[in-house]
PDB file of N, CA and C in Angstrom:
ATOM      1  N   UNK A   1    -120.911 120.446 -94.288  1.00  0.00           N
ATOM      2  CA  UNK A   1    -119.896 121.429 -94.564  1.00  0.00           C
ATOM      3  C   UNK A   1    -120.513 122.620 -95.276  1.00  0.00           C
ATOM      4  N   UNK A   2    -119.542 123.709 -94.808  1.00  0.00           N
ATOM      5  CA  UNK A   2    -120.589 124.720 -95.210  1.00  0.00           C
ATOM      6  C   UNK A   2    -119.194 125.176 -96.302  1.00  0.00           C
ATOM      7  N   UNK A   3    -119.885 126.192 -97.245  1.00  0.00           N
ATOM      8  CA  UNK A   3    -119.187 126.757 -99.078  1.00  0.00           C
ATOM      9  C   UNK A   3    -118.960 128.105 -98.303  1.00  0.00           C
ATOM     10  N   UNK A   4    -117.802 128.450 -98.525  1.00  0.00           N
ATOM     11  CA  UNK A   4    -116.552 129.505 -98.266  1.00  0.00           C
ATOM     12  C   UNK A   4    -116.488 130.141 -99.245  1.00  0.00           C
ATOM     13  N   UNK A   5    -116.197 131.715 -99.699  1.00  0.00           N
ATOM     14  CA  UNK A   5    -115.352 132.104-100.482  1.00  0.00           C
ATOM     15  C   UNK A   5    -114.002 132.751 -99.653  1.00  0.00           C
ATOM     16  N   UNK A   6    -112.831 132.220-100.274  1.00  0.00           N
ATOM     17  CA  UNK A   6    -111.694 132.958 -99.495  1.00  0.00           C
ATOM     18  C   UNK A   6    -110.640 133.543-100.359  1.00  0.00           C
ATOM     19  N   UNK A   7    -110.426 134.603 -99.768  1.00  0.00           N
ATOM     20  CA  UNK A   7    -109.333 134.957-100.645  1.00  0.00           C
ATOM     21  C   UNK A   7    -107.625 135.656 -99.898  1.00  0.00           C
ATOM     22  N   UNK A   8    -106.645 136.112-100.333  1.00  0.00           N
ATOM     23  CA  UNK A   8    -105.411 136.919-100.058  1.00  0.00           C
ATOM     24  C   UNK A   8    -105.071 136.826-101.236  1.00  0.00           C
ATOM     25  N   UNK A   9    -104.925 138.540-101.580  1.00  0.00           N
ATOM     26  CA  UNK A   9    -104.233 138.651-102.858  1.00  0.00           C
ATOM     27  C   UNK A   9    -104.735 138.650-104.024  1.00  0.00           C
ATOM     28  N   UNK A  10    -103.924 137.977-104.755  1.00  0.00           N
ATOM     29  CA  UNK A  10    -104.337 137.709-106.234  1.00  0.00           C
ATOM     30  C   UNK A  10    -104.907 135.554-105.892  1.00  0.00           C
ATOM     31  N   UNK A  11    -104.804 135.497-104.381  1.00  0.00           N
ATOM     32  CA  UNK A  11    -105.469 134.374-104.740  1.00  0.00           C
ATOM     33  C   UNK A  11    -106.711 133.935-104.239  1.00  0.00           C
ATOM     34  N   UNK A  12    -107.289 132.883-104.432  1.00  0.00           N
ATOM     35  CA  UNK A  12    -109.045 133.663-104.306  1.00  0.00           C
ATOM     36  C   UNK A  12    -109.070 131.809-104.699  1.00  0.00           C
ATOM     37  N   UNK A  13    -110.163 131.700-103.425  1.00  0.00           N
ATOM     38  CA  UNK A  13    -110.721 129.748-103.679  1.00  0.00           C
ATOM     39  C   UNK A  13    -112.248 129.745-102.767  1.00  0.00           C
ATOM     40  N   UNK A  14    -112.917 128.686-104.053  1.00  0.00           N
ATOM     41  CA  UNK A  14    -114.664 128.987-103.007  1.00  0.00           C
ATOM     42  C   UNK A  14    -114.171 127.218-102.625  1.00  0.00           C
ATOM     43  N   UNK A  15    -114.348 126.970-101.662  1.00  0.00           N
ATOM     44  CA  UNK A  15    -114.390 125.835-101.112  1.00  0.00           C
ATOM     45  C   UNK A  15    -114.894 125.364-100.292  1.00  0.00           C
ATOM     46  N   UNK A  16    -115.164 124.027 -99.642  1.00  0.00           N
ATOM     47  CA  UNK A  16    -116.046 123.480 -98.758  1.00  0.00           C
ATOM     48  C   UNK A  16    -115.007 123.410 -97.191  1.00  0.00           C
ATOM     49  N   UNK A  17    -115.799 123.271 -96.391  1.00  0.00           N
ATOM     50  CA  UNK A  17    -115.218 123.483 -94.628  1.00  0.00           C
ATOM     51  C   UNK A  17    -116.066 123.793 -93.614  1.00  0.00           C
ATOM     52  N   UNK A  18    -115.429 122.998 -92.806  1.00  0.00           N
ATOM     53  CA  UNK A  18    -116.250 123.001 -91.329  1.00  0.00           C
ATOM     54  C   UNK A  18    -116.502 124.003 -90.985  1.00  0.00           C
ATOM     55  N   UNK A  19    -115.762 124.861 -90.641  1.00  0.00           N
ATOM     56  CA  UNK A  19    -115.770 126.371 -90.268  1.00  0.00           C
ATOM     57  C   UNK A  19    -115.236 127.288 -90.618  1.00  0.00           C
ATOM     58  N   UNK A  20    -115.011 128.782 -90.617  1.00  0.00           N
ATOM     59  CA  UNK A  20    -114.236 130.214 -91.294  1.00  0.00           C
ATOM     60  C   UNK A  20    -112.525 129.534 -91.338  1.00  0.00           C
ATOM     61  N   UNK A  21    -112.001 128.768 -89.562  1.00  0.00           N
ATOM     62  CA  UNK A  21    -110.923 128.829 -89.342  1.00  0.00           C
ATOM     63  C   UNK A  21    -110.494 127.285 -90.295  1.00  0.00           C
ATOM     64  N   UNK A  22    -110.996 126.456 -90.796  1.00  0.00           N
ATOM     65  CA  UNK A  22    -110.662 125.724 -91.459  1.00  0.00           C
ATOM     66  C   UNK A  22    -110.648 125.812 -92.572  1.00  0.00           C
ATOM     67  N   UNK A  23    -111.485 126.701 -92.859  1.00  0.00           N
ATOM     68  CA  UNK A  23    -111.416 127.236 -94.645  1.00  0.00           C
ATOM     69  C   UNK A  23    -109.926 127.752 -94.913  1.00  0.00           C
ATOM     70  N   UNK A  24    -109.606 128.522 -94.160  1.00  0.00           N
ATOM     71  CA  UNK A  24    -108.198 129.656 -94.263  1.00  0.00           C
ATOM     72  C   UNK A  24    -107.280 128.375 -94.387  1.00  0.00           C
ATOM     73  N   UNK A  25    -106.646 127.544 -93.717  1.00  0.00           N
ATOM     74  CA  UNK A  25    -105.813 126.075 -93.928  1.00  0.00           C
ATOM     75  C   UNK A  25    -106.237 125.464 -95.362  1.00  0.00           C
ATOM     76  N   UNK A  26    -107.547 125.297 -96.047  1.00  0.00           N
ATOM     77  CA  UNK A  26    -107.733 124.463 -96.694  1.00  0.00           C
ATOM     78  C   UNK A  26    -107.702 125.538 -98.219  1.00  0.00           C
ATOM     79  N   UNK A  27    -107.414 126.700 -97.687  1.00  0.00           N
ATOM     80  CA  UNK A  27    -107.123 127.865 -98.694  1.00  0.00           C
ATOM     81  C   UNK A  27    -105.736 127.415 -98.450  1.00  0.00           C
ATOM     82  N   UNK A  28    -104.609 127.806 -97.742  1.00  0.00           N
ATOM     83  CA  UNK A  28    -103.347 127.628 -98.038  1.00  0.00           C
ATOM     84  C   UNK A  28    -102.783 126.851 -98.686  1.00  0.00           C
ATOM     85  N   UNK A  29    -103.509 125.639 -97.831  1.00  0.00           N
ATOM     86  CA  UNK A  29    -103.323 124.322 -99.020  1.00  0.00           C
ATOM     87  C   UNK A  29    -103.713 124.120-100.302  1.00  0.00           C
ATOM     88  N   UNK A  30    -104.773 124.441-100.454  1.00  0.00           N
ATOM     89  CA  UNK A  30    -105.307 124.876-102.447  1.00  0.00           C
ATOM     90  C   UNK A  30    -104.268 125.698-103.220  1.00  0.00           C
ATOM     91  N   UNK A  31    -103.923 126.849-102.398  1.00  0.00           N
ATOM     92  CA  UNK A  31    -102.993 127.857-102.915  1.00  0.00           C
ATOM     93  C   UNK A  31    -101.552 127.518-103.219  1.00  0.00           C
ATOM     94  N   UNK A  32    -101.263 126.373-102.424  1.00  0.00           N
ATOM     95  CA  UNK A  32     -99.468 126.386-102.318  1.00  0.00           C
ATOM     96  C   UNK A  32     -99.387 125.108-103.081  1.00  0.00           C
ATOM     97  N   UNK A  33    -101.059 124.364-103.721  1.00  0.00           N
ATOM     98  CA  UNK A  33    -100.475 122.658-103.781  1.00  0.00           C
ATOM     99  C   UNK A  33     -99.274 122.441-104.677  1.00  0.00           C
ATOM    100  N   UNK A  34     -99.070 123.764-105.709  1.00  0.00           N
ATOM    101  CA  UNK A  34     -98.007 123.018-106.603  1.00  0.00           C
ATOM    102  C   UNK A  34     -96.679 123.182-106.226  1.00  0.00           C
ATOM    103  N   UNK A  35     -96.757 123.755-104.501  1.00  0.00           N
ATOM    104  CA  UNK A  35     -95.447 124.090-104.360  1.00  0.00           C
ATOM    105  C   UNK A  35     -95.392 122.419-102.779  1.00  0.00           C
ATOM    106  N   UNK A  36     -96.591 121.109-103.422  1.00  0.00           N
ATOM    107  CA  UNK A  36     -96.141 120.064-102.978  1.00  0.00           C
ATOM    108  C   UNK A  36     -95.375 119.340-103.391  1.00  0.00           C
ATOM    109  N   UNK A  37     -94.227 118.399-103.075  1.00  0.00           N
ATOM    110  CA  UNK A  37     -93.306 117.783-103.520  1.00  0.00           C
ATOM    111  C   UNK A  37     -94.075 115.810-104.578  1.00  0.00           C
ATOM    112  N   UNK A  38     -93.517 115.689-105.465  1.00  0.00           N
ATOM    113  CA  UNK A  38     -93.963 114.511-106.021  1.00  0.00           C
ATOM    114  C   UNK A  38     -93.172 113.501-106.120  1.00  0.00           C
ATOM    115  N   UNK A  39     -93.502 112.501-106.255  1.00  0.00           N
ATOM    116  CA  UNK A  39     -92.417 111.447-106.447  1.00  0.00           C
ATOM    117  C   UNK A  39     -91.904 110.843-105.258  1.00  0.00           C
ATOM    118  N   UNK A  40     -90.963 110.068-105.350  1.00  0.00           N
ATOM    119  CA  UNK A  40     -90.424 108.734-104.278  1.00  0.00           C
ATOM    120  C   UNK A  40     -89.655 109.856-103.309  1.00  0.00           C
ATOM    121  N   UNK A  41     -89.344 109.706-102.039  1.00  0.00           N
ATOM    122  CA  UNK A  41     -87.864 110.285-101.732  1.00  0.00           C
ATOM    123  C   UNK A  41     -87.624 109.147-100.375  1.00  0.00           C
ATOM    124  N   UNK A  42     -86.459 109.291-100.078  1.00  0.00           N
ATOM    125  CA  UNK A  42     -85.944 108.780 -98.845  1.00  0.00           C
ATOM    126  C   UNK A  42     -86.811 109.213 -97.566  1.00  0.00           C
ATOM    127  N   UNK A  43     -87.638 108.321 -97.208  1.00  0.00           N
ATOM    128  CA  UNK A  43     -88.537 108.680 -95.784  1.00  0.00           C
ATOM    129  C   UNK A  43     -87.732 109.247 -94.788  1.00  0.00           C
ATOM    130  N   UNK A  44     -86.400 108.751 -94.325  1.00  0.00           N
ATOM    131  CA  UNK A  44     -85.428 109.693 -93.384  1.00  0.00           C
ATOM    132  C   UNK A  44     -86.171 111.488 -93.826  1.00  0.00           C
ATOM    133  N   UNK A  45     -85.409 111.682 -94.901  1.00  0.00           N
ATOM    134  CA  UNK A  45     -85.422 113.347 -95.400  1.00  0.00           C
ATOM    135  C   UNK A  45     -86.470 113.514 -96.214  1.00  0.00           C
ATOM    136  N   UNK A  46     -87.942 112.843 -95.665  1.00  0.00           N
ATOM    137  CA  UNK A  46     -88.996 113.401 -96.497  1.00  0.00           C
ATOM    138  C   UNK A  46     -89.573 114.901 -95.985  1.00  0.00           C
ATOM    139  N   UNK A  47     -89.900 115.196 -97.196  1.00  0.00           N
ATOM    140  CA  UNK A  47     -90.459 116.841 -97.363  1.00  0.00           C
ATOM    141  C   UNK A  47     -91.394 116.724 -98.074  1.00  0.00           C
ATOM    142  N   UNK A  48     -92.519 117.545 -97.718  1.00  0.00           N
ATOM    143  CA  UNK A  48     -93.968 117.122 -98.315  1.00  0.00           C
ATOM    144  C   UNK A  48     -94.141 118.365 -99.258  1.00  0.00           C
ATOM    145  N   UNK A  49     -93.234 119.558 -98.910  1.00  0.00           N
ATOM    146  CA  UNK A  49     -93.921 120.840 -99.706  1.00  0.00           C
ATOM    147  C   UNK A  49     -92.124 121.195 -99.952  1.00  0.00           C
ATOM    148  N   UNK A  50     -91.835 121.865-101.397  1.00  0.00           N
ATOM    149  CA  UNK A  50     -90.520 122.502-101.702  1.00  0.00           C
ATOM    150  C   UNK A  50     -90.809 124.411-100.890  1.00  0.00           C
ATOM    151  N   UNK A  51     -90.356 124.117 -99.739  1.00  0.00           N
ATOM    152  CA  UNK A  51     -90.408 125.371 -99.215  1.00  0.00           C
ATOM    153  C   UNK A  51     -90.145 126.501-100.191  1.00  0.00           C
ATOM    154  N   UNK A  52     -88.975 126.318-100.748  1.00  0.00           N
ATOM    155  CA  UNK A  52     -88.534 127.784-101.840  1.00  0.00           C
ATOM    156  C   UNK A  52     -89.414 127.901-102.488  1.00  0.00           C
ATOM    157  N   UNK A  53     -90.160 126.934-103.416  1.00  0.00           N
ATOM    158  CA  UNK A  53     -91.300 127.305-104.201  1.00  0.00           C
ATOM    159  C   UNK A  53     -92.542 127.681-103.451  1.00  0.00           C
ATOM    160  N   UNK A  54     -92.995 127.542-101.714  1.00  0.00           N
ATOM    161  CA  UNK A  54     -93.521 127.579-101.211  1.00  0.00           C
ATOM    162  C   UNK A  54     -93.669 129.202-101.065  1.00  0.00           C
ATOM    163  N   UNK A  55     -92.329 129.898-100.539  1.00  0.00           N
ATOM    164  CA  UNK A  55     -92.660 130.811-100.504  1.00  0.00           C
ATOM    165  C   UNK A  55     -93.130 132.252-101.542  1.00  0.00           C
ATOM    166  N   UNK A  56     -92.485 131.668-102.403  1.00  0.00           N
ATOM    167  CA  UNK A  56     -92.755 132.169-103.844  1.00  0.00           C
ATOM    168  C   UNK A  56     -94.243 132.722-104.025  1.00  0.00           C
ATOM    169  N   UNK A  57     -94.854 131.411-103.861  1.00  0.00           N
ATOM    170  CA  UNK A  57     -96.475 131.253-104.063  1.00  0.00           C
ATOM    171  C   UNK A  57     -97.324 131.921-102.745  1.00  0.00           C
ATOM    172  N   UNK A  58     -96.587 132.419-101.964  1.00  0.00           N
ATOM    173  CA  UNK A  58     -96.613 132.785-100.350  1.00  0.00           C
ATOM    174  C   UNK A  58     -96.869 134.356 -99.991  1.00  0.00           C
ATOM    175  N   UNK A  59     -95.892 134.839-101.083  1.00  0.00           N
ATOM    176  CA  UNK A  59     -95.664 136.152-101.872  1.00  0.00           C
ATOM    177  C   UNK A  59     -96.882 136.872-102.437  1.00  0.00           C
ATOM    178  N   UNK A  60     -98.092 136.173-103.346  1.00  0.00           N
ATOM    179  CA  UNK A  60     -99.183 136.248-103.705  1.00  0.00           C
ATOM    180  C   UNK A  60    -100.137 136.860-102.784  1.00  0.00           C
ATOM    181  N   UNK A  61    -100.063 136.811-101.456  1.00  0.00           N
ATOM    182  CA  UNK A  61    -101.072 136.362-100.359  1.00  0.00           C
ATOM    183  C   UNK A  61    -100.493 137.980 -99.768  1.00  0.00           C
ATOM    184  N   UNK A  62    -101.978 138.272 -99.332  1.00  0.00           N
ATOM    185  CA  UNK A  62    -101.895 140.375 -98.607  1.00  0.00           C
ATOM    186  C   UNK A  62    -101.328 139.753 -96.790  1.00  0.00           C
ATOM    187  N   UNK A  63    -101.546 140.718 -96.363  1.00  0.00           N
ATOM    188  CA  UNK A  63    -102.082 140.373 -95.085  1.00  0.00           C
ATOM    189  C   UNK A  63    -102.881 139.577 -93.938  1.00  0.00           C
ATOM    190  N   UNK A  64    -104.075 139.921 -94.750  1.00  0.00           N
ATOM    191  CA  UNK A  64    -105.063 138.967 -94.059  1.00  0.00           C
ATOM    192  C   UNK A  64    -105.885 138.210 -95.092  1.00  0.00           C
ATOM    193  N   UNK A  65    -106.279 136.871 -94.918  1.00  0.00           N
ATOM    194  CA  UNK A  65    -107.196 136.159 -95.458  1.00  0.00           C
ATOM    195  C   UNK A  65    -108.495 136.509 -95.262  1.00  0.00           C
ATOM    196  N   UNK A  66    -109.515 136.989 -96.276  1.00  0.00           N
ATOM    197  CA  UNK A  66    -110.847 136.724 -96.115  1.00  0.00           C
ATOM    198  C   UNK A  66    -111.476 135.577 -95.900  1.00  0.00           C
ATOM    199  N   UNK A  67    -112.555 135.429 -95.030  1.00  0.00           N
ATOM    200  CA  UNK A  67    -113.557 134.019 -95.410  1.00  0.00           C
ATOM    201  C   UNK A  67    -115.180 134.783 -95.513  1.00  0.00           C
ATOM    202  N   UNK A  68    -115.536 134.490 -96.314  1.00  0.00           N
ATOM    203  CA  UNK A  68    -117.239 134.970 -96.130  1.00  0.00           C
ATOM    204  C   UNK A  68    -117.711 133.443 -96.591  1.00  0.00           C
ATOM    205  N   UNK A  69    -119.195 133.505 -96.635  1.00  0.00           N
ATOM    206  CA  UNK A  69    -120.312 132.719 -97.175  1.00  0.00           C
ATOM    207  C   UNK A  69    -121.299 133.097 -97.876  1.00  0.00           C
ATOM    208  N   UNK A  70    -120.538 134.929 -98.454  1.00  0.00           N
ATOM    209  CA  UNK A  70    -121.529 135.873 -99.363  1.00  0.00           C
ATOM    210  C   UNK A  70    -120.966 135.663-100.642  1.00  0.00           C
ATOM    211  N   UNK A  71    -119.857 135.582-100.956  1.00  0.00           N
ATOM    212  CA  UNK A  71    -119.068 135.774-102.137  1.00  0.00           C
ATOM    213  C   UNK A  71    -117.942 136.112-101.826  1.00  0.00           C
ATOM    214  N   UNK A  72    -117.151 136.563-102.765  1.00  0.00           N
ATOM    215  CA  UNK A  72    -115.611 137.475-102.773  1.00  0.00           C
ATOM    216  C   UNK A  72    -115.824 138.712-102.185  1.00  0.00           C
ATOM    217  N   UNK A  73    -116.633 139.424-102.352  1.00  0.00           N
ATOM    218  CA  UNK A  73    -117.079 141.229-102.259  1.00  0.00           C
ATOM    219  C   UNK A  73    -118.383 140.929-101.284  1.00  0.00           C
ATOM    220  N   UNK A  74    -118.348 140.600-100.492  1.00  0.00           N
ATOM    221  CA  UNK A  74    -119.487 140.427 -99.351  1.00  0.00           C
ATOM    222  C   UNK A  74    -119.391 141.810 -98.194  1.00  0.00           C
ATOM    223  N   UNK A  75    -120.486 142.619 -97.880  1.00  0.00           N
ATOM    224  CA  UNK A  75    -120.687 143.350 -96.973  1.00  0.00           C
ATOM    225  C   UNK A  75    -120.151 142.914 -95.745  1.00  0.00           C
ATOM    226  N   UNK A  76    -120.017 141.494 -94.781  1.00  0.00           N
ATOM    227  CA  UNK A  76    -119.939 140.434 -94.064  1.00  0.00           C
ATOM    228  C   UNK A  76    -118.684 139.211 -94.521  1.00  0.00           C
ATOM    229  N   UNK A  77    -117.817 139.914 -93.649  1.00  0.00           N
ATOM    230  CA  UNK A  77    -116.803 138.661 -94.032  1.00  0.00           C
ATOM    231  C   UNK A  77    -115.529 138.205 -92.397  1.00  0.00           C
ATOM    232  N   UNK A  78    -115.391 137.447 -92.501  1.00  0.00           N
ATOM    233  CA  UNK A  78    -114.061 137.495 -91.324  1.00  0.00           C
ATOM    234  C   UNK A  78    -113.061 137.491 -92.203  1.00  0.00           C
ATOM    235  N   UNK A  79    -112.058 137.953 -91.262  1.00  0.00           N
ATOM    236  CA  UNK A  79    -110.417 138.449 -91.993  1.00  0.00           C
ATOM    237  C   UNK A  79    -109.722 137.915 -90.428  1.00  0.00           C
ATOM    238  N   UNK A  80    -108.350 136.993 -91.191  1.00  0.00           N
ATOM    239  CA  UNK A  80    -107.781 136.638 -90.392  1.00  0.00           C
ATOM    240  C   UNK A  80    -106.029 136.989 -90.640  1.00  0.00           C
ATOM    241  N   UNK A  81    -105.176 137.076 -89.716  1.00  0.00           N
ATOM    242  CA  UNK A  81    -103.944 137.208 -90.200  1.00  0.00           C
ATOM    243  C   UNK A  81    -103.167 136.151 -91.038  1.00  0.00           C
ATOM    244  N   UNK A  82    -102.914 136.463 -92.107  1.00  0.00           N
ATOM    245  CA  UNK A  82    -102.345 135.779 -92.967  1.00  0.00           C
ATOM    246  C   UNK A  82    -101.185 134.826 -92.194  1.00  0.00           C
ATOM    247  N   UNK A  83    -100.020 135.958 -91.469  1.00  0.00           N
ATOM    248  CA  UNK A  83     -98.760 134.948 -90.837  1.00  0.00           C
ATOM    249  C   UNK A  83     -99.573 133.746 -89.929  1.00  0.00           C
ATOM    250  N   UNK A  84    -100.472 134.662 -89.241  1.00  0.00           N
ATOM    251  CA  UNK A  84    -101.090 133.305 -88.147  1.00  0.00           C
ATOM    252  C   UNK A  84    -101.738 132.140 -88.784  1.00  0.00           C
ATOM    253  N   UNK A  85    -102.141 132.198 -90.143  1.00  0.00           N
ATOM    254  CA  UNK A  85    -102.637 131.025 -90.230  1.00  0.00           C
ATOM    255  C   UNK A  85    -101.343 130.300 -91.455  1.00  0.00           C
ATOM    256  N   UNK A  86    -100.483 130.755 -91.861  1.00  0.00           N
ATOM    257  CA  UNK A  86     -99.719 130.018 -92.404  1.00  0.00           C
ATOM    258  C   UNK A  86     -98.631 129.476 -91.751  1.00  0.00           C
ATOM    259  N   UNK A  87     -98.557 130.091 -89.736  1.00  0.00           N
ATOM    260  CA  UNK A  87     -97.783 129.012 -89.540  1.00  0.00           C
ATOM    261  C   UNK A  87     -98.640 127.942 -89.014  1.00  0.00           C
ATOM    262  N   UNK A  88     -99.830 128.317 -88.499  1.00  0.00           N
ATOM    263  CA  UNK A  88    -100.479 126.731 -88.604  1.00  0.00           C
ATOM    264  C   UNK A  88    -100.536 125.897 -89.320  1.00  0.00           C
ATOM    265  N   UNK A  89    -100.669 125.917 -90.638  1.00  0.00           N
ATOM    266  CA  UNK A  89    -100.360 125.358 -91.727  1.00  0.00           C
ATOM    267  C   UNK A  89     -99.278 124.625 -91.667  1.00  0.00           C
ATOM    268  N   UNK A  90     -98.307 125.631 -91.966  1.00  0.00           N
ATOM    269  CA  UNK A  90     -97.076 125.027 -91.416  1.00  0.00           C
ATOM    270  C   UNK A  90     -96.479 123.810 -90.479  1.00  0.00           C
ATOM    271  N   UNK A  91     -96.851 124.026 -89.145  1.00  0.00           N
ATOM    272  CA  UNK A  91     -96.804 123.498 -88.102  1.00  0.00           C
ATOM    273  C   UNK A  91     -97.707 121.811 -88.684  1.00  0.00           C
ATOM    274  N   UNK A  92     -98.403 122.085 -89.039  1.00  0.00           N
ATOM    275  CA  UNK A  92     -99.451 120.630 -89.531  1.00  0.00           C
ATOM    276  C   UNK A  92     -98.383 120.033 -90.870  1.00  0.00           C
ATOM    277  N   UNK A  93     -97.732 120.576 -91.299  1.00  0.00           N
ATOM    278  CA  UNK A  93     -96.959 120.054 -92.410  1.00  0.00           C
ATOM    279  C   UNK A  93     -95.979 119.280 -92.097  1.00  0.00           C
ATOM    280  N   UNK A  94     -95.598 120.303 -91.256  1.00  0.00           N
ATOM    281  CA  UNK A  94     -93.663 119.501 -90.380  1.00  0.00           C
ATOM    282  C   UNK A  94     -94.700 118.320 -89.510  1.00  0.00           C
ATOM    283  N   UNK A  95     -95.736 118.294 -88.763  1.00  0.00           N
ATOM    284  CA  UNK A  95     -95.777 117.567 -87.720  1.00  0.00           C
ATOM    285  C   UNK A  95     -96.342 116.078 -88.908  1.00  0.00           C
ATOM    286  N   UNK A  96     -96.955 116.460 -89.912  1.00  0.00           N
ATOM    287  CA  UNK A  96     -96.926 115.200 -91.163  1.00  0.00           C
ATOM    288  C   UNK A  96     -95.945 114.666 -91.554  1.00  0.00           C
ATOM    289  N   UNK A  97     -94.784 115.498 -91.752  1.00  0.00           N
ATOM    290  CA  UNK A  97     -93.606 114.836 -92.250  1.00  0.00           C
ATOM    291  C   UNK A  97     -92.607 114.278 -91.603  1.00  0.00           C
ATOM    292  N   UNK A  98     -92.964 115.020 -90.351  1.00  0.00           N
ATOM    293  CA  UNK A  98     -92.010 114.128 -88.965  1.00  0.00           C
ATOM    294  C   UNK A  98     -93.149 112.431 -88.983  1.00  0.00           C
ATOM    295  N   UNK A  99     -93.957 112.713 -88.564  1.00  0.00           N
ATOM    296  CA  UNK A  99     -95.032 111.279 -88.895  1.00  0.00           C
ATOM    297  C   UNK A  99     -94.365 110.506 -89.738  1.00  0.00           C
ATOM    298  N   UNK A 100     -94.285 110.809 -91.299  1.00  0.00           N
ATOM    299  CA  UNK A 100     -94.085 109.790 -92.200  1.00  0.00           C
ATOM    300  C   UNK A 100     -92.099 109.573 -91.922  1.00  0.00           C
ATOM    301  N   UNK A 101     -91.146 110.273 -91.274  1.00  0.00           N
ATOM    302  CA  UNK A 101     -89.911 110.207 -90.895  1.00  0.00           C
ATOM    303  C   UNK A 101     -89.767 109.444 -89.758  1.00  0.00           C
ATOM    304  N   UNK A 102     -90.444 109.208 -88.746  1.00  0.00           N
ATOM    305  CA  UNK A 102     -90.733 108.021 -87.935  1.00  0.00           C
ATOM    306  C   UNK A 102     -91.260 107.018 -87.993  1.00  0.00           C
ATOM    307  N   UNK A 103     -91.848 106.658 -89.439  1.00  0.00           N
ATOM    308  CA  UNK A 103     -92.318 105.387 -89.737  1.00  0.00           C
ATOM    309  C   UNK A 103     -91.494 104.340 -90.521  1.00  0.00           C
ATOM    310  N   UNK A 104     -90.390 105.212 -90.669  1.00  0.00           N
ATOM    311  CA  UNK A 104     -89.042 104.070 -91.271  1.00  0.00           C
ATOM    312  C   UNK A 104     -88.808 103.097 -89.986  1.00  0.00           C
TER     313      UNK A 104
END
């Protein structure tokens, strides 16, 4: 795994990842974790992330995500659209929580 710096916004994570496009997911997820849900709930109506607080923390984030492997301020960086990779994100969240809602 190769060391990322990524950022949108005021939020900013150096982290490990396969590639640029997996860093940006494993940024969303660093970024939003406290807007994950804790505790027991009814598997029928499980929810893995409190969307409202989700978007809150969502708010933080520009346009596009940086990824480099220079730093934050790198000459050399990819920039990706922010919406496009947070509904992938997304999409991987619901398709987790439908998972754990079919295992009742």
């Amino acid at each position: 795994m190769k060391k990322y710096y990524v950022s949108s916004g005021t939020a900013r994570w150096t982290l490990s990842a396969k590639s640029p496009d997996a860093a940006t997911i494993r940024f969303i997820n660093l970024a939003l974790q406290s807007a994950f849900t804790q505790g027991r709930q009814d598997v029928a109506e499980y929810q893995m992330v409190d969307w409202q607080q989700a978007q809150q923390l969502i708010a933080q984030f520009e346009k596009r995500i940086t990824v480099s492997e220079q730093g934050f301020t790198p000459k050399e960086f990819k920039s990706y659209p922010t919406k496009a990779c947070l509904k992938t994100w997304q999409q991987q969240i619901q398709s987790m929580e439908e998972m754990i809602r079919r295992s009742k």
